[in-house]
N, C-alpha and C. Protein backbone atom coordinates (compact mmCIF):
# COMPACT_ATOMS: atom_id res chain seq x y z
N UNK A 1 34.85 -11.33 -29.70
CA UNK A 1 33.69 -12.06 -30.16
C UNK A 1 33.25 -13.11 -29.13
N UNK A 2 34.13 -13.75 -28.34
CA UNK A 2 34.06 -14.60 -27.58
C UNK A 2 33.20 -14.11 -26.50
N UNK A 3 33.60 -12.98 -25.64
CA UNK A 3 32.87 -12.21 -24.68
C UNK A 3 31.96 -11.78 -24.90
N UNK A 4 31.49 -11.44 -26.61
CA UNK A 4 30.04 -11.76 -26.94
C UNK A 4 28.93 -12.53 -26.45
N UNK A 5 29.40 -14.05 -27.09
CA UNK A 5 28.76 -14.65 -27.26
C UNK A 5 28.67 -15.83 -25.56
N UNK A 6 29.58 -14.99 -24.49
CA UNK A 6 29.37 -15.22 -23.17
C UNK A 6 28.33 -14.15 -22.89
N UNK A 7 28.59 -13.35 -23.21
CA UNK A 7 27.35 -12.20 -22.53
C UNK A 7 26.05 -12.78 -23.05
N UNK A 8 26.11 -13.12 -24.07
CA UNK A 8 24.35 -13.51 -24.57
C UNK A 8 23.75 -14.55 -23.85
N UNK A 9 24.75 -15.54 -24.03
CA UNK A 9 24.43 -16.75 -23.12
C UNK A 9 23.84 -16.76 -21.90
N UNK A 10 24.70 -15.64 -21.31
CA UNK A 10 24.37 -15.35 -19.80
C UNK A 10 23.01 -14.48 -19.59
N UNK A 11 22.98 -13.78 -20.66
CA UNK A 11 21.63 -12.65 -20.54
C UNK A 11 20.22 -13.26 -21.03
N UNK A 12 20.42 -14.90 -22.09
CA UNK A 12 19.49 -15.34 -22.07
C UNK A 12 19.12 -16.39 -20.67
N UNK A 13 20.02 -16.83 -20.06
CA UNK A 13 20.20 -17.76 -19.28
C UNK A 13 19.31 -16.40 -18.03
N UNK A 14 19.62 -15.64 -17.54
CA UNK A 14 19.26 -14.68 -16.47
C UNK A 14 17.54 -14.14 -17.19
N UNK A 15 17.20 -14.49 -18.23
CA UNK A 15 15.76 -13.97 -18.89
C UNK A 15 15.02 -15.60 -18.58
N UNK A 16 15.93 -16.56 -18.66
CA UNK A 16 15.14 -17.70 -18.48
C UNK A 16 14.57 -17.85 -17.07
N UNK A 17 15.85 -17.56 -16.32
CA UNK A 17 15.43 -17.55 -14.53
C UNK A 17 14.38 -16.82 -13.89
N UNK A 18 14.21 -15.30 -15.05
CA UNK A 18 13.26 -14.48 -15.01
C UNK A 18 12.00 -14.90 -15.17
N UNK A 19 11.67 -15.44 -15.72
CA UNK A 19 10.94 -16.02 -16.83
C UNK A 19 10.22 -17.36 -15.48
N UNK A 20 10.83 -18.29 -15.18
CA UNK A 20 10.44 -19.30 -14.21
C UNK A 20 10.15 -18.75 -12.85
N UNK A 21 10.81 -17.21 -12.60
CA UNK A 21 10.31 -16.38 -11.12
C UNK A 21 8.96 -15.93 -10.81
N UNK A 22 8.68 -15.45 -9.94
CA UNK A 22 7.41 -14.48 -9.99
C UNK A 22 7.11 -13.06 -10.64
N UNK A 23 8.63 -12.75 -10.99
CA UNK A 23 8.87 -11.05 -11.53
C UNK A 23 8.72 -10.83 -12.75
N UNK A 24 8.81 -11.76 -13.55
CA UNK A 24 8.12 -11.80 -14.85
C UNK A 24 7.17 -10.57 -15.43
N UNK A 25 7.97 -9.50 -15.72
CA UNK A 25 6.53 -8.58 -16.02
C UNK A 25 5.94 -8.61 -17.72
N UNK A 26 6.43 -9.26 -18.32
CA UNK A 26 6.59 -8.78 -20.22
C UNK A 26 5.34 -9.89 -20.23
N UNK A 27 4.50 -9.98 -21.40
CA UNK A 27 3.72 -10.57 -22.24
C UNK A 27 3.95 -10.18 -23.51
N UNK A 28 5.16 -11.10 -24.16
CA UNK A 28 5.47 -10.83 -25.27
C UNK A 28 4.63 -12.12 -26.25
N UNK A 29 4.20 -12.86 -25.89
CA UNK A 29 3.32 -13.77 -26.67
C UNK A 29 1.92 -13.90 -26.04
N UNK A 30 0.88 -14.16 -27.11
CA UNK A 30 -0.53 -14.23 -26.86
C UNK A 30 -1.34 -15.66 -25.62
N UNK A 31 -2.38 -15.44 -25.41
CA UNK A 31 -3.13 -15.80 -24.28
C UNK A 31 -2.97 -17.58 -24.15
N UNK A 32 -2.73 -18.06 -25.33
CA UNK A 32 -2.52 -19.58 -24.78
C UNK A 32 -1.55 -20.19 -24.58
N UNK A 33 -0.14 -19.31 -24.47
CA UNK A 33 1.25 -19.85 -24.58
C UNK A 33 2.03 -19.82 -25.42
N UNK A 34 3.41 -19.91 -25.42
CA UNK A 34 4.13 -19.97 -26.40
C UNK A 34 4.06 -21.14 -26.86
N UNK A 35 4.21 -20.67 -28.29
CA UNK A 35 3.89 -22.10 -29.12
C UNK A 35 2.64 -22.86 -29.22
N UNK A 36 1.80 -21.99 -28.62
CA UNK A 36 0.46 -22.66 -28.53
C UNK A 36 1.19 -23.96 -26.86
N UNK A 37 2.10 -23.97 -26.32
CA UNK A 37 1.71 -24.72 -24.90
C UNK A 37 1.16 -23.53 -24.26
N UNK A 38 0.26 -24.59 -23.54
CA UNK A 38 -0.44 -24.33 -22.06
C UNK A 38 0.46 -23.83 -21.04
N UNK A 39 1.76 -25.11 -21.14
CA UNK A 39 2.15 -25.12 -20.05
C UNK A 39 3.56 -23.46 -20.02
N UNK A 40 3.41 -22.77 -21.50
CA UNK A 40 4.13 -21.47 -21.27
C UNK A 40 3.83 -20.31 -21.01
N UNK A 41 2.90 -20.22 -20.03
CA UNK A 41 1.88 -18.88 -19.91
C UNK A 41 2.96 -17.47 -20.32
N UNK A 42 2.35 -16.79 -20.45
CA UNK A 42 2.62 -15.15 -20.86
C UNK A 42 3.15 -14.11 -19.45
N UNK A 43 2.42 -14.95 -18.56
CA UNK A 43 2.48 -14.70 -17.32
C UNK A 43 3.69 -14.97 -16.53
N UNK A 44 4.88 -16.06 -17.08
CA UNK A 44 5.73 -16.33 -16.43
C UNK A 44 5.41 -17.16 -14.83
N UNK A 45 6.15 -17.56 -14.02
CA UNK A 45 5.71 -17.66 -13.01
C UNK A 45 5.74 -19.35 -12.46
N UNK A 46 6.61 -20.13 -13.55
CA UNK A 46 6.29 -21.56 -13.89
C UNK A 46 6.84 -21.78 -12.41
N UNK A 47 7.84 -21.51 -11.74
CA UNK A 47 8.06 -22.55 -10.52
C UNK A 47 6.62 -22.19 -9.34
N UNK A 48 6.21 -21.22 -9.26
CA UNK A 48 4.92 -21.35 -8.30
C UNK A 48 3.86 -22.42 -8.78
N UNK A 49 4.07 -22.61 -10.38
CA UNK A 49 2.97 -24.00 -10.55
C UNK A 49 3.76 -25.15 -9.71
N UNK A 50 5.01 -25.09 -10.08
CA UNK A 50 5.79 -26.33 -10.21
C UNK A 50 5.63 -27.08 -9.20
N UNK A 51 5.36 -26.13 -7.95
CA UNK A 51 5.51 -26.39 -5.90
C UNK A 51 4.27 -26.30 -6.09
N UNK A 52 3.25 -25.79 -6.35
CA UNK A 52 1.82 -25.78 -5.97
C UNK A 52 1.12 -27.24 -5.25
N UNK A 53 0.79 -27.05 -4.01
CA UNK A 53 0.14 -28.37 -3.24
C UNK A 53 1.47 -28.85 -2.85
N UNK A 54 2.76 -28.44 -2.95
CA UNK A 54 3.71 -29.44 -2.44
C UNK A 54 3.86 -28.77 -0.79
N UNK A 55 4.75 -29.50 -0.16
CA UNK A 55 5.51 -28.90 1.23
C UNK A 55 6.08 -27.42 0.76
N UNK A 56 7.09 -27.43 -0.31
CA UNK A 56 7.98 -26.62 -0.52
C UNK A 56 7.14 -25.19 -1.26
N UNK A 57 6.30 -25.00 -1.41
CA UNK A 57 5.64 -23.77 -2.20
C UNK A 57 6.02 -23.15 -1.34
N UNK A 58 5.65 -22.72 0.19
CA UNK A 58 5.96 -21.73 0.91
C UNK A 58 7.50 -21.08 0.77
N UNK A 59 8.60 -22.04 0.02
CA UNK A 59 10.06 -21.93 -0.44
C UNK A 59 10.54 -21.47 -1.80
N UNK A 60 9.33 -21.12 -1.86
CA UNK A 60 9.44 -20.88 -3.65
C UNK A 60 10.65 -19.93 -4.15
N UNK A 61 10.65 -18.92 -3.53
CA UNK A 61 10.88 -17.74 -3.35
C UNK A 61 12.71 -18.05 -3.39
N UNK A 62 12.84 -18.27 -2.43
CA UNK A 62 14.51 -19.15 -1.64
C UNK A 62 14.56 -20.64 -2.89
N UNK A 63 14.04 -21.18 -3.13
CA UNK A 63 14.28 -22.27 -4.14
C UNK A 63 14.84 -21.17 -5.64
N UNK A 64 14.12 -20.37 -5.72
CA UNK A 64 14.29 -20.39 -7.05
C UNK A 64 15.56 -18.76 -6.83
N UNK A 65 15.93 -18.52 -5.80
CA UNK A 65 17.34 -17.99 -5.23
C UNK A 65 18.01 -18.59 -5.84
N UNK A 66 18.12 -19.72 -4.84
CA UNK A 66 19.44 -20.77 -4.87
C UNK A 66 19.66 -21.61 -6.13
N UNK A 67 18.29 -21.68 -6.82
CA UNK A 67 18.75 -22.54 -8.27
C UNK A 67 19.11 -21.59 -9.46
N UNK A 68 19.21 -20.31 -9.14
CA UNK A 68 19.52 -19.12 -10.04
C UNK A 68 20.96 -19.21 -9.85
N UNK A 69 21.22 -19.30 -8.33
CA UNK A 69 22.70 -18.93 -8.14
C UNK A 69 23.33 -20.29 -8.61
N UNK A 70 22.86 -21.02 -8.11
CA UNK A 70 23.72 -22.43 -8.59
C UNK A 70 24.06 -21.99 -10.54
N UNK A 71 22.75 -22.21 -10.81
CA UNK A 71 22.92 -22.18 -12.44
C UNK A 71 24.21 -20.89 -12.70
N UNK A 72 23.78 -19.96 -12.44
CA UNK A 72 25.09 -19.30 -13.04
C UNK A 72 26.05 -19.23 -12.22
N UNK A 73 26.71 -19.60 -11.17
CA UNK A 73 27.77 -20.50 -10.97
C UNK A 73 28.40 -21.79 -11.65
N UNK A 74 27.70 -23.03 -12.33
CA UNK A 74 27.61 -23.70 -13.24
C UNK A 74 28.02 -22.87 -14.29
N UNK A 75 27.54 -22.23 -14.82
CA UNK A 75 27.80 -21.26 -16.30
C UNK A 75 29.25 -20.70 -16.25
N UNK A 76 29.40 -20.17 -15.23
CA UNK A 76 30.65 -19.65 -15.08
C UNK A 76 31.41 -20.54 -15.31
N UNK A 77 31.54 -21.55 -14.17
CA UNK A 77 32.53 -22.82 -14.42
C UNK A 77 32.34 -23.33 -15.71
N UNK A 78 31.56 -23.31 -15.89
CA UNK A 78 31.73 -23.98 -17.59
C UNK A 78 32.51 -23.01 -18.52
N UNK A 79 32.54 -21.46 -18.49
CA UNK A 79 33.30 -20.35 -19.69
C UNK A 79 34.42 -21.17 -18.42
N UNK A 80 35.02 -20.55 -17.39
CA UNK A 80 36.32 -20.84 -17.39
C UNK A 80 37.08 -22.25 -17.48
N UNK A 81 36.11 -23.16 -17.86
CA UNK A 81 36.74 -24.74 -18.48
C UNK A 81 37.25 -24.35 -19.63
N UNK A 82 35.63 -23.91 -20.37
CA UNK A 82 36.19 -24.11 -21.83
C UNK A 82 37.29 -22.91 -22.15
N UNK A 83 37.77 -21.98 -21.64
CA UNK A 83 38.53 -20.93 -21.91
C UNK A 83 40.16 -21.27 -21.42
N UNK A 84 40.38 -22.44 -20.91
CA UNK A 84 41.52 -22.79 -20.18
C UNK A 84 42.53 -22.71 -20.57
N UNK A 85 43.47 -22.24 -20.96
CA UNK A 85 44.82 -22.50 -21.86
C UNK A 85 45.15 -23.88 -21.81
N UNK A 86 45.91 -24.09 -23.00
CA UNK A 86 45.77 -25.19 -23.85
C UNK A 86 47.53 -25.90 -23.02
């Protein structure tokens, strides 16, 4: 049950990263956002707003690499904390 409820974690956590990338292909909610925000387009794609006009947009790409890998590196370390023998 446990390895369950790591797999979900992780598969929503990897839909979220999806979700903030450019690869985003699904429109599972309607034209003004989830929840009615603006700021959740259908479109996915939130870190190219995020850099837009900054230095770093041209990094978008490599930013949102490395904050994927970090995060589930983080995740990991966190199941093998909380899983530690006692």
């Amino acid at each position: 049950m446990i390895r369950l409820i790591k797999l979900l974690c992780v598969s929503i956590t990897g839909l979220l990263l999806l979700y903030v990338s450019r690869f985003w292909i699904f429109a599972w909610w309607e034209r003004p956002g989830l929840f009615g925000l603006k700021q959740l387009p259908p479109q996915g794609g939130l870190l190219q707003r995020w850099l837009r006009g900054t230095d770093f947009a041209p990094y978008e790409l490599l930013i949102w690499f490395m904050a994927g890998f970090l995060i589930l590196t983080w995740l990991q370390k966190l199941f093998d904390w909380l899983s530690k023998p006692a």
